[in-house]
C-alpha atoms as a PDB file:
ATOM      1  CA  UNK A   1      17.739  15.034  19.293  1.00  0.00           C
ATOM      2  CA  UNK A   2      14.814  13.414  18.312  1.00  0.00           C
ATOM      3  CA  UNK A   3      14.319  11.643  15.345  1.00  0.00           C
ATOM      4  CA  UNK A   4      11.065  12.098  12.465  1.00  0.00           C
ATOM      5  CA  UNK A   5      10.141   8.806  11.170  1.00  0.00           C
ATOM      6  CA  UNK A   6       8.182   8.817   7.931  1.00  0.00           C
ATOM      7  CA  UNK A   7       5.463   6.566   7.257  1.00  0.00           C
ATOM      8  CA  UNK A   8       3.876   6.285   4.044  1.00  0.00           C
ATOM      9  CA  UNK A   9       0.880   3.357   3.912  1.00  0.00           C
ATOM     10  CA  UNK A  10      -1.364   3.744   7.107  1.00  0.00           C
ATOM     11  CA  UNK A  11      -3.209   0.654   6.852  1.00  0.00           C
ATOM     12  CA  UNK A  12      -3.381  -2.329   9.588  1.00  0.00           C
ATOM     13  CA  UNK A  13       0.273  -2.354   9.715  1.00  0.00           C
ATOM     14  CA  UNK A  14       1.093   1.486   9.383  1.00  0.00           C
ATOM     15  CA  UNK A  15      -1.415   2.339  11.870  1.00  0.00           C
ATOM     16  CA  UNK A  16      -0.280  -0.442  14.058  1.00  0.00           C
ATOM     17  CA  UNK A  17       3.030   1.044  13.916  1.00  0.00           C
ATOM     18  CA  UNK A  18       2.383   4.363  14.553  1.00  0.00           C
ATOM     19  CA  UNK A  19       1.273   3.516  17.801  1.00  0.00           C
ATOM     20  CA  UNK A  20       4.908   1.875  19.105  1.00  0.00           C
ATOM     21  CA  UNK A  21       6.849   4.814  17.357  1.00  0.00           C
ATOM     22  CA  UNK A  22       4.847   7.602  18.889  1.00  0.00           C
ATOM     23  CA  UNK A  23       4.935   5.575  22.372  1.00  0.00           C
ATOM     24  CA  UNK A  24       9.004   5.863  21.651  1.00  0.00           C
ATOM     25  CA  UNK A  25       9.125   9.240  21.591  1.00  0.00           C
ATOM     26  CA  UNK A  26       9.788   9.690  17.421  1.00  0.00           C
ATOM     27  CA  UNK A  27       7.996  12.540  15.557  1.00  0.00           C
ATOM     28  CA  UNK A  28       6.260  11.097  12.939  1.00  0.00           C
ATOM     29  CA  UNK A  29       5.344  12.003   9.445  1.00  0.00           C
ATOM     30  CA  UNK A  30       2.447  10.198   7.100  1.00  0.00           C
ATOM     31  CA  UNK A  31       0.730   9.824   3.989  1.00  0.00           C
ATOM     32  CA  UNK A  32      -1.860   7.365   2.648  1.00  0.00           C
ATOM     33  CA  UNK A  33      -4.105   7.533  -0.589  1.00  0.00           C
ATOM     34  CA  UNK A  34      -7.249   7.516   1.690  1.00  0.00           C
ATOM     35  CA  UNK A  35      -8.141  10.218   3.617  1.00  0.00           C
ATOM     36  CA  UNK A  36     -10.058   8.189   6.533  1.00  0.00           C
ATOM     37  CA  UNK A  37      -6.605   6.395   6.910  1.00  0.00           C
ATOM     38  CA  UNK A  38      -4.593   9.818   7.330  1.00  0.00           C
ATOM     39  CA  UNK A  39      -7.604  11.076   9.489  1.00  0.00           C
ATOM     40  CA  UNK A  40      -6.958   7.835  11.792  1.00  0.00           C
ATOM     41  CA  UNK A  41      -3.408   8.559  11.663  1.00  0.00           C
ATOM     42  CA  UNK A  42      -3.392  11.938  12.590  1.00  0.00           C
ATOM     43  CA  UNK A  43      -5.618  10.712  15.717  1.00  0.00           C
ATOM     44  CA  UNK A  44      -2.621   8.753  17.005  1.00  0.00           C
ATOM     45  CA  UNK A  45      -0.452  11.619  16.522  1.00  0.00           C
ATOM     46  CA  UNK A  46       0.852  11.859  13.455  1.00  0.00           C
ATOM     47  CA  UNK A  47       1.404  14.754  10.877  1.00  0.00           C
ATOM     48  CA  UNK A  48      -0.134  14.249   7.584  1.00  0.00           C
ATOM     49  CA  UNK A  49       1.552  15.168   4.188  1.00  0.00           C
ATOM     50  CA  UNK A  50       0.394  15.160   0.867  1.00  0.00           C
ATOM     51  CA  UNK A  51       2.917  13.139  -0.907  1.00  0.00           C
ATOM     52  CA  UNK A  52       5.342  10.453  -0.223  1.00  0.00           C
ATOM     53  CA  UNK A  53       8.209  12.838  -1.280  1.00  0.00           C
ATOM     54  CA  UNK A  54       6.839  15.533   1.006  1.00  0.00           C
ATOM     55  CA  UNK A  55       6.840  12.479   3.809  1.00  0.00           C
ATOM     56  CA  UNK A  56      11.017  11.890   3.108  1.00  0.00           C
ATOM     57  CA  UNK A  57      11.935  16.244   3.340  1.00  0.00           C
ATOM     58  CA  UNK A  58      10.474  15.692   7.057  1.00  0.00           C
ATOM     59  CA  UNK A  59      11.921  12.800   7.749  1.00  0.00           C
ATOM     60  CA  UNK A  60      15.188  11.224   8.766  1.00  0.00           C
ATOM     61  CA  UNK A  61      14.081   7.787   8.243  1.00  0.00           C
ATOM     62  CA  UNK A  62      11.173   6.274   5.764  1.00  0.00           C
ATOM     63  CA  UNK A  63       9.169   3.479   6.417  1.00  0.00           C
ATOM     64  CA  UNK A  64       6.146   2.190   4.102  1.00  0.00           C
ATOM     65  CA  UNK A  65       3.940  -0.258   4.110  1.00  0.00           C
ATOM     66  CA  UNK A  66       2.399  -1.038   1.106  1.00  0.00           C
ATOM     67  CA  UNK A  67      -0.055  -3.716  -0.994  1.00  0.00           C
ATOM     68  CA  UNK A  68       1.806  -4.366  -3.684  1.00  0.00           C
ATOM     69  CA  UNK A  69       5.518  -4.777  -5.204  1.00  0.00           C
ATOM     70  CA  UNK A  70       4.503  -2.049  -8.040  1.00  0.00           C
ATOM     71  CA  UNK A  71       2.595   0.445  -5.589  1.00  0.00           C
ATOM     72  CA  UNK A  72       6.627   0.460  -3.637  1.00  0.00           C
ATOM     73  CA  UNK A  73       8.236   1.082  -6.667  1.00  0.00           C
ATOM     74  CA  UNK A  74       5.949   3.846  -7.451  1.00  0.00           C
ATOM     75  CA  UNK A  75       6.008   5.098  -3.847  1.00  0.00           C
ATOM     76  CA  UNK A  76       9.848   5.564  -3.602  1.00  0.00           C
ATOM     77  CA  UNK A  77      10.984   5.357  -7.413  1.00  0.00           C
ATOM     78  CA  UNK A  78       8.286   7.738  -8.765  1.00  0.00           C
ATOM     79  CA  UNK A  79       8.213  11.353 -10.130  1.00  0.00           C
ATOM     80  CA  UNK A  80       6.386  12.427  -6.329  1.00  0.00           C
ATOM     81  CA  UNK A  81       7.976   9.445  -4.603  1.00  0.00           C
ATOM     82  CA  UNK A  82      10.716   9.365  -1.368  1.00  0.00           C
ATOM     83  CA  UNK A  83      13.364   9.811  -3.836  1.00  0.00           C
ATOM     84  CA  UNK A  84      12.482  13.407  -4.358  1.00  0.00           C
ATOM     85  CA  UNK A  85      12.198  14.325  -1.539  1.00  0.00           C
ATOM     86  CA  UNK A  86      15.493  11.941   0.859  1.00  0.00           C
ATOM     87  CA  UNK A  87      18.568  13.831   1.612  1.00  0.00           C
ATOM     88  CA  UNK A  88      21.556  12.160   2.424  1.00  0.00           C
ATOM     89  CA  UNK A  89      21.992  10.576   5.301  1.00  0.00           C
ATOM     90  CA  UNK A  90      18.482   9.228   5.351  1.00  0.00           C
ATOM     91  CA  UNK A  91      17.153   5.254   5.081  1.00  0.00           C
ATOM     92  CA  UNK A  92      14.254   4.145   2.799  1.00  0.00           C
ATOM     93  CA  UNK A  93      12.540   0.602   4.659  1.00  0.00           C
ATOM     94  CA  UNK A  94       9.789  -0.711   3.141  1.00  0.00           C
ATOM     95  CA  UNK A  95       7.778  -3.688   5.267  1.00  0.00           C
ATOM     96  CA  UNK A  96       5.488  -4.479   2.780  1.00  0.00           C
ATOM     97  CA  UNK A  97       5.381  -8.031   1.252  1.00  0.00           C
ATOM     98  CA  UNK A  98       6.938  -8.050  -2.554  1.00  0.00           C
ATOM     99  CA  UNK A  99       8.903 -10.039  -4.513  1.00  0.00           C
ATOM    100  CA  UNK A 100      12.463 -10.501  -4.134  1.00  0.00           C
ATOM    101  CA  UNK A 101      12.892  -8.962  -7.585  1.00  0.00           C
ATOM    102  CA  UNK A 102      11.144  -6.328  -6.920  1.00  0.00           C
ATOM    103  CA  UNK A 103      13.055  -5.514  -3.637  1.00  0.00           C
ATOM    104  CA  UNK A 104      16.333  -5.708  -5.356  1.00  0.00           C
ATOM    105  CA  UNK A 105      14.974  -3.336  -8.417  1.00  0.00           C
ATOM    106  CA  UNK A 106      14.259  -0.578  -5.736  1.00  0.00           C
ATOM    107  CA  UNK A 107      17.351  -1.164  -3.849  1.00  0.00           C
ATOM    108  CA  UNK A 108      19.196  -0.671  -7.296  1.00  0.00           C
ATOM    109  CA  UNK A 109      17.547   2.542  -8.188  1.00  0.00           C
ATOM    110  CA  UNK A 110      17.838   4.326  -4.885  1.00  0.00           C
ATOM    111  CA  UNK A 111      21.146   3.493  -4.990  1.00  0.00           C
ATOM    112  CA  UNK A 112      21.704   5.024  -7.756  1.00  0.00           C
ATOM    113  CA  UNK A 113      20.903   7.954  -6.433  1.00  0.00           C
ATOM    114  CA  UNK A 114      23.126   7.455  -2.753  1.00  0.00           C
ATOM    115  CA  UNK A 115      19.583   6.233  -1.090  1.00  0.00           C
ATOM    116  CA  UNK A 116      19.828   2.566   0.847  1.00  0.00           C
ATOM    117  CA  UNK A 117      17.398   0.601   0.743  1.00  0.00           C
ATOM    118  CA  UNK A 118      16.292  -2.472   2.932  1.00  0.00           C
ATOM    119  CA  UNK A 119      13.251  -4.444   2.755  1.00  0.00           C
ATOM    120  CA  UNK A 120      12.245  -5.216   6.350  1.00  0.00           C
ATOM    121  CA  UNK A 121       9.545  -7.788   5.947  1.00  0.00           C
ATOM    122  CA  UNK A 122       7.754  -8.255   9.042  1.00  0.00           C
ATOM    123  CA  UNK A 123       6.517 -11.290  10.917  1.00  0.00           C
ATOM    124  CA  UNK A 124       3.209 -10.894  12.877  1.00  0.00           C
ATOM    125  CA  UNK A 125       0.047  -9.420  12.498  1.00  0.00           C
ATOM    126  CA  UNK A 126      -0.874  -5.673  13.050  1.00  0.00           C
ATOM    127  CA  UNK A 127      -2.345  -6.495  16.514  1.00  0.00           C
ATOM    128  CA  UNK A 128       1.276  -7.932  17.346  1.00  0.00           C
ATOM    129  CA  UNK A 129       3.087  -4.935  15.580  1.00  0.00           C
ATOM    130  CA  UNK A 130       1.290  -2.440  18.197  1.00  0.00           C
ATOM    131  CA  UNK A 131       2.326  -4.286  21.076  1.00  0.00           C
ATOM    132  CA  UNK A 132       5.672  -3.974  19.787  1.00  0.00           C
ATOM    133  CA  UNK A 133       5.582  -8.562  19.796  1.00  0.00           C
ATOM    134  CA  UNK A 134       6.522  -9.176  15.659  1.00  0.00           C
ATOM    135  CA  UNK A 135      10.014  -9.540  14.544  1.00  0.00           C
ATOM    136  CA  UNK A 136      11.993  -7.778  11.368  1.00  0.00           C
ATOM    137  CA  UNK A 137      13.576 -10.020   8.605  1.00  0.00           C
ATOM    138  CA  UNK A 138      15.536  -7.510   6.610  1.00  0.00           C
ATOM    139  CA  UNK A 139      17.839  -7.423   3.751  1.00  0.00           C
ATOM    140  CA  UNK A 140      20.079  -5.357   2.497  1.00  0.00           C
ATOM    141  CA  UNK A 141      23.299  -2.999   4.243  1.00  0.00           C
ATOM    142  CA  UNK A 142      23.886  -3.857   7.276  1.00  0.00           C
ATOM    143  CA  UNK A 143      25.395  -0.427   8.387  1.00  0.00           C
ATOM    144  CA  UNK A 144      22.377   1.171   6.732  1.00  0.00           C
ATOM    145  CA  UNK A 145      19.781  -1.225   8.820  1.00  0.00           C
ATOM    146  CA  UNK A 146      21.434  -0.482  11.997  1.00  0.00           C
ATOM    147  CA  UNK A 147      20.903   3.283  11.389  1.00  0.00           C
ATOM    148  CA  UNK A 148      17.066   1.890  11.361  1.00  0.00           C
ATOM    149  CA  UNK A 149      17.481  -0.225  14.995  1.00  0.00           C
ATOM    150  CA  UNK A 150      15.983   2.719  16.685  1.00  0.00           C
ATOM    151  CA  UNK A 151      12.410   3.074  14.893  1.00  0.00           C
ATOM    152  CA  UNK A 152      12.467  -1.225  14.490  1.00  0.00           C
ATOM    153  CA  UNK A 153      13.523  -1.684  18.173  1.00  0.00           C
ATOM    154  CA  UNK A 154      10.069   0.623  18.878  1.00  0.00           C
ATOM    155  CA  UNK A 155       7.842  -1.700  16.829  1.00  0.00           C
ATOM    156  CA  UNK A 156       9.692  -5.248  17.038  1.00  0.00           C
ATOM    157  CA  UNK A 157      10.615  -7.616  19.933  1.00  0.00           C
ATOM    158  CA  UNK A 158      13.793  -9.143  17.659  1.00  0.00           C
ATOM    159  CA  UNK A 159      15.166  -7.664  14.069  1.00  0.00           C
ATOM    160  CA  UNK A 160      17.021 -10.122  12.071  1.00  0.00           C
ATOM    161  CA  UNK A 161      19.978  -9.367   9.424  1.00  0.00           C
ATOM    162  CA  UNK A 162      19.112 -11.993   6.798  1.00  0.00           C
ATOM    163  CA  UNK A 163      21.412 -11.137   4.057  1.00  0.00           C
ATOM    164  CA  UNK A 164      21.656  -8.619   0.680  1.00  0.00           C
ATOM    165  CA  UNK A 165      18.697  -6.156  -0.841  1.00  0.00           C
ATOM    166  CA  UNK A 166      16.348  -8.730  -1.659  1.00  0.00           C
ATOM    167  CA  UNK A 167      16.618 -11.451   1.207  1.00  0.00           C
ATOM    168  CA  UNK A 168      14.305  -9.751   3.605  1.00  0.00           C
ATOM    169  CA  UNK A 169      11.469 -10.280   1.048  1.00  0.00           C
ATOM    170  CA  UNK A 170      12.130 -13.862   0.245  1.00  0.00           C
ATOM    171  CA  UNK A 171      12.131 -14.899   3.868  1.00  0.00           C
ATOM    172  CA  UNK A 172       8.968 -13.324   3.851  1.00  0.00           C
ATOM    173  CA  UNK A 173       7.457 -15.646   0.968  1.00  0.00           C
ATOM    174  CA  UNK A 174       8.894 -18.752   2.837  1.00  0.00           C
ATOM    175  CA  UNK A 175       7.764 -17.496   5.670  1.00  0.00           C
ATOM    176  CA  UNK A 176       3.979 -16.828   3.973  1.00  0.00           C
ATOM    177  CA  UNK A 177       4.300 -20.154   2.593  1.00  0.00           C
ATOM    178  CA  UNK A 178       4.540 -21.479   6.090  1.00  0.00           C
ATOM    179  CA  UNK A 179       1.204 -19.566   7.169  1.00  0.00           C
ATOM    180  CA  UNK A 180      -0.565 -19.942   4.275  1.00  0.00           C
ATOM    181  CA  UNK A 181      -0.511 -24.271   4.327  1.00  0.00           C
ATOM    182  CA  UNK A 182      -0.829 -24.057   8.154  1.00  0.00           C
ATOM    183  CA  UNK A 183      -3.837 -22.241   8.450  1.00  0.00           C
ATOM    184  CA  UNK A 184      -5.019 -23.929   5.642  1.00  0.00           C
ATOM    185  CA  UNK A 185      -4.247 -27.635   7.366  1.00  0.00           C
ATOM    186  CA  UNK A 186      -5.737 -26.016  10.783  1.00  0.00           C
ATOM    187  CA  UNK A 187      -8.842 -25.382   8.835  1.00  0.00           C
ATOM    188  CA  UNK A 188      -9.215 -28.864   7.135  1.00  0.00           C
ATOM    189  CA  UNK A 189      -8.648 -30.614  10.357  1.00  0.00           C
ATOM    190  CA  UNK A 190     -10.991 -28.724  12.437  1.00  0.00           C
ATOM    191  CA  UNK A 191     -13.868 -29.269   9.739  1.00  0.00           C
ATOM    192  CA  UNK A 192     -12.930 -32.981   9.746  1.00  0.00           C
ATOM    193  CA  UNK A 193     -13.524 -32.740  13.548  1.00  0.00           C
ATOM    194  CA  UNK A 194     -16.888 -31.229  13.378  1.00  0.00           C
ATOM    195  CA  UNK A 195     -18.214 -33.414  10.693  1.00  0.00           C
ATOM    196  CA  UNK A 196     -17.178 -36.187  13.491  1.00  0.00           C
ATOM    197  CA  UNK A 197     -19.447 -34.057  15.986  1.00  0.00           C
ATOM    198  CA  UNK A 198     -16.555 -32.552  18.087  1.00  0.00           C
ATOM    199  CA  UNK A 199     -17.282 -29.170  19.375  1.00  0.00           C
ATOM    200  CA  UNK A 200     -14.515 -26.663  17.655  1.00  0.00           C
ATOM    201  CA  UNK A 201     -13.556 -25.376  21.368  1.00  0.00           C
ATOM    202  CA  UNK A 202     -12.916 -28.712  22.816  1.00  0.00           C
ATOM    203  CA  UNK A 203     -10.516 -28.890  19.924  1.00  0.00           C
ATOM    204  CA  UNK A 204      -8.779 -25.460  20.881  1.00  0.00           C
ATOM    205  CA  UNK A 205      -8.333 -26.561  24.517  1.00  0.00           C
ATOM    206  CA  UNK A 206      -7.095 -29.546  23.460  1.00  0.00           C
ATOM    207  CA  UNK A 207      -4.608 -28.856  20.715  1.00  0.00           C
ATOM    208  CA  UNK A 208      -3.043 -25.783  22.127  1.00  0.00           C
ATOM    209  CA  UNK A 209      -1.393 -26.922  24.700  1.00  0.00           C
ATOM    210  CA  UNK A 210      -0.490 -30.266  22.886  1.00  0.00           C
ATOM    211  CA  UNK A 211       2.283 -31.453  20.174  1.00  0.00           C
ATOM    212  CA  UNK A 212       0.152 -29.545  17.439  1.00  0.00           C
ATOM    213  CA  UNK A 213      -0.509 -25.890  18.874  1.00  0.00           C
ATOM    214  CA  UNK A 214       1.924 -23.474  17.209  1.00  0.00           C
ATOM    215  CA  UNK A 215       1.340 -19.252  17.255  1.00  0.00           C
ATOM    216  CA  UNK A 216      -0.900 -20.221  14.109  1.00  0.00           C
ATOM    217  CA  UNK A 217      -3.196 -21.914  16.246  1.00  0.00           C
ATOM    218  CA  UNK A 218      -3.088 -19.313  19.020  1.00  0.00           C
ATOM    219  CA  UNK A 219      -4.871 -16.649  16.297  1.00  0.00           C
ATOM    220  CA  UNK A 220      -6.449 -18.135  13.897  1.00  0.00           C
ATOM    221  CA  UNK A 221      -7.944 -20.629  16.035  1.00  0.00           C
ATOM    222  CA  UNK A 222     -10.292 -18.311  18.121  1.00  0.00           C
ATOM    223  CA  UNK A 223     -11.685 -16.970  15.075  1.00  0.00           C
ATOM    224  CA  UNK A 224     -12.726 -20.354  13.617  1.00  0.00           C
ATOM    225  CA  UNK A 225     -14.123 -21.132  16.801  1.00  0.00           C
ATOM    226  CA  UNK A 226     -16.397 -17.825  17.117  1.00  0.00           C
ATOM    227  CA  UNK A 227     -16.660 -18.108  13.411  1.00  0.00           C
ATOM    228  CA  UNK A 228     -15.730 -14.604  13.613  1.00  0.00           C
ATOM    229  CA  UNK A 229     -12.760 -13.390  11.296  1.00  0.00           C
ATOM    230  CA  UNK A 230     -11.936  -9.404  12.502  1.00  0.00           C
ATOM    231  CA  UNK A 231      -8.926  -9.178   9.600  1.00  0.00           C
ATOM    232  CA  UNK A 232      -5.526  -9.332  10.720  1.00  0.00           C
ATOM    233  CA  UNK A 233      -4.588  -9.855   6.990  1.00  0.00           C
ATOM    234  CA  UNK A 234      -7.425 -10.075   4.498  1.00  0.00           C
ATOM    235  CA  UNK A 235      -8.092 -12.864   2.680  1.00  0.00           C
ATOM    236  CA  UNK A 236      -7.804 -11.186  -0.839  1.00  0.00           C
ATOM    237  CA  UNK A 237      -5.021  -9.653   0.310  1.00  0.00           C
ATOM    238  CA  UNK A 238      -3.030 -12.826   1.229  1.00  0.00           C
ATOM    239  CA  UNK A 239      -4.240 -14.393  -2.180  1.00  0.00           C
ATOM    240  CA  UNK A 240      -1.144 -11.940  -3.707  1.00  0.00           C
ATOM    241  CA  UNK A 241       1.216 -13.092  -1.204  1.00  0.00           C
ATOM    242  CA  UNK A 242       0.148 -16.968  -2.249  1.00  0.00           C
ATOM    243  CA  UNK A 243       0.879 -15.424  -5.932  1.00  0.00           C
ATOM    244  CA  UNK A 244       4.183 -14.431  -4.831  1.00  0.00           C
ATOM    245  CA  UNK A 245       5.515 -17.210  -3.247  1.00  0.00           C
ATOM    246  CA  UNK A 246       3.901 -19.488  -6.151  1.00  0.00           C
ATOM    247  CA  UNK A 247       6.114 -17.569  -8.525  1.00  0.00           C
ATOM    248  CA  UNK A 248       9.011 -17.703  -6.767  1.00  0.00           C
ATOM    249  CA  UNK A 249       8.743 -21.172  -6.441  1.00  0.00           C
ATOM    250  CA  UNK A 250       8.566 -21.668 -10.209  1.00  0.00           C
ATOM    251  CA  UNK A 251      11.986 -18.929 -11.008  1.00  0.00           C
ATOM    252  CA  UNK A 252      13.501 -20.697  -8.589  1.00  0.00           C
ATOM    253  CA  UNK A 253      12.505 -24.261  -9.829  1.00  0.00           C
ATOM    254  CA  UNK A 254      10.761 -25.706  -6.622  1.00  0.00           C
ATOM    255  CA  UNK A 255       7.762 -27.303  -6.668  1.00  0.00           C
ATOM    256  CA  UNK A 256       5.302 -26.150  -3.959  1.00  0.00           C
ATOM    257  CA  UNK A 257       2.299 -28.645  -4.136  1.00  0.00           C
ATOM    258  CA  UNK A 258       0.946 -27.630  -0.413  1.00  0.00           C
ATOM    259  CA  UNK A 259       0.925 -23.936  -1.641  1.00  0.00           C
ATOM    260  CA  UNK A 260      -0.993 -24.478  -4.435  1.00  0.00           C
ATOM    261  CA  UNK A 261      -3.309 -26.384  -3.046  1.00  0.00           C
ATOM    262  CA  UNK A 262      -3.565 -23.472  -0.346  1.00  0.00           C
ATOM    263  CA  UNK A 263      -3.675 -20.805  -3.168  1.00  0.00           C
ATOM    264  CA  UNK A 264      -6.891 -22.832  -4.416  1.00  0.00           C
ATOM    265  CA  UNK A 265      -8.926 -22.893  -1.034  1.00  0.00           C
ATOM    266  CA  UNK A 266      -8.128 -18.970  -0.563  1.00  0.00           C
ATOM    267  CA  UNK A 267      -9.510 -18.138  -3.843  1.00  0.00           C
ATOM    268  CA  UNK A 268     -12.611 -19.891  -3.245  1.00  0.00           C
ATOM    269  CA  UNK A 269     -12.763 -18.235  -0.249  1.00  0.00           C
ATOM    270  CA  UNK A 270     -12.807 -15.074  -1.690  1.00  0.00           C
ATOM    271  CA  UNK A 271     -15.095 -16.177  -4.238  1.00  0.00           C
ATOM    272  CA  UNK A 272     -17.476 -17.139  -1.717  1.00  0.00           C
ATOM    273  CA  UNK A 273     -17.185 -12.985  -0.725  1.00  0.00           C
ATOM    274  CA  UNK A 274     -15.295 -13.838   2.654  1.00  0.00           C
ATOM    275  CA  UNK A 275     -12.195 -11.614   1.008  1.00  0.00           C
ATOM    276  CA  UNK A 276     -12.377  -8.570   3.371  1.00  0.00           C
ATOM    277  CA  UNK A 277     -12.025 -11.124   6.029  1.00  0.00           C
ATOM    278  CA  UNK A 278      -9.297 -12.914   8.166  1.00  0.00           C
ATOM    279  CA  UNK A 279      -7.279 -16.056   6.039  1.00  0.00           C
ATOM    280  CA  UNK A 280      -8.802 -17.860   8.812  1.00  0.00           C
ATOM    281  CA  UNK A 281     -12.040 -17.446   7.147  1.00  0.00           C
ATOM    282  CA  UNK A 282     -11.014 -20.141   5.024  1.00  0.00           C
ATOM    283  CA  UNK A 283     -12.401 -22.994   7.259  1.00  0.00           C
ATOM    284  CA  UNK A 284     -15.718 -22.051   5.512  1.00  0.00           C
ATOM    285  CA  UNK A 285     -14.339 -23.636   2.209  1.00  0.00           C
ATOM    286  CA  UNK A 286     -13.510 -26.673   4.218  1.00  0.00           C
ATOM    287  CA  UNK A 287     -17.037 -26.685   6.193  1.00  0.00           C
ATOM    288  CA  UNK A 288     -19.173 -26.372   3.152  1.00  0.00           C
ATOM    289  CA  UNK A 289     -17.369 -28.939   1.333  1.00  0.00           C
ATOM    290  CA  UNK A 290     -17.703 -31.636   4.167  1.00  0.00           C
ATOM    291  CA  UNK A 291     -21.069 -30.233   4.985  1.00  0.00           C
ATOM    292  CA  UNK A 292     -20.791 -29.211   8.426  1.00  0.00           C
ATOM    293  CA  UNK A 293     -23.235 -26.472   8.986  1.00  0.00           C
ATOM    294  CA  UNK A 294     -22.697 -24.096  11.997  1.00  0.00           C
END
């Protein structure tokens, strides 16, 4: 029998994942706040609903992907959310990238009401997610998340049992962290290089196949070389994930120096109005501030 998959939040990554799930063979089931993202949905062969609880009475599992920790709760806690519309039996996974308390909260409330719960953060961008070439770091039941292997296996190359509700999104913010002071190093370096008068793609053709080239390299890099920055995840975007993983650093009492320092060039980047684009964009900071002009 086949099974409906639910998506609610059809932006990079919901749209990215609609196309591994429909290649899989699921039926699948959306709803997004903007209509152009439903339109583009329903283009790659999904049915569009009106509601995130009308999403849930179609489907057997749910999986959203969403900006913010308060748009989930409100998306499968509220008065029109998934919880008004799940029947036993089904799975609520959310991908987006939230706090840990916030993960837990929802887990604890759809529990409440015989729902599970598991925050499946995800590790790759949207171009990876549609070639089916991220991986899943999930928390929560383990029975419950292998009920979800199906619709994962469809959209990830490995899916990784990290530990209780709330786990999947702290990887996540470690995880973040990890991207946030890389691309941010990548960028300072490669501005330090052109102030020298290296050309940016001798650097790529050098450093990727050296010590230093890591997958951070491999896709950020070509942007700040074209100085081109098509979003994979948009710099204003990101600055809530740097939020994030600042605060958790602070409840859980370690200092994060590199982070903050990486929380500081991304807001300047957005106040420079490069927020709509790539993180990568952030090598602008770094050029004007050494003077390199392109």
């Amino acid at each position: 029998m086949t099974m409906n998959i639910g998506l609610v939040g059809l932006g990079f990554m919901g749209q990215a994942m609609c196309i591994g799930l429909k290649k899989a063979g699921f039926e699948l089931f959306g709803y997004d706040i903007l209509p152009e993202q439903m339109k583009l949905a329903e283009k790659k062969g999904v049915t569009g609903l009106n509601s995130p609880k009308e999403v849930a009475r179609q489907s057997d599992i749910i999986i959203s992907a969403l900006p913010t920790s308060e748009i989930v709760e409100e998306v499968h806690c509220g008065s029109d959310g998934t919880c008004e519309g799940a029947n036993d039996g089904q799975v609520l996974v959310d991908t987006s990238t939230i706090s840990p308390e916030a993960a837990r909260s929802v887990a604890e409330r759809l529990a409440a009401r015989g729902l599970p719960f598991i925050d499946a953060s995800i590790s790759g961008t949207s171009g990876m997610v549609a070639q089916g070439d991220c991986l899943v770091m999930a928390g929560g039941d383990k029975d419950a998340l292998d009920r979800c292997l199906p619709p994962l296996n469809a959209i990830a190359k490995q899916v990784f049992h990290v530990g209780p509700s709330g786990t999947g999104a702290q990887i996540k913010l470690v995880h973040n962290h990890i991207i946030a002071t890389t691309v941010a190093s990548i960028a300072e370096a490669f501005a330090m290089g052109m102030k020298a008068g290296l050309e940016p793609e001798k650097m790529m053709e050098v450093f990727l196949p050296s010590a230093v080239g890591s997958k951070m390299m491999e896709v950020r890099g070509p942007m700040m070389v074209s100085d081109q920055y098509e979003p994979h995840m948009k710099a204003a975007l990101f600055l809530k994930d740097l939020r994030l993983i600042l605060e958790s650093g602070q409840n859980l009492g370690a200092a994060l120096p590199m982070a903050s320092i990486a929380q500081q060039m991304m807001t300047a980047s957005v106040s420079m109005g490069d927020g709509l684009e790539d993180v990568a964009v952030v090598l602008r900071v770094y050029e004007k501030l050494a003077g390199v002009v392109r």
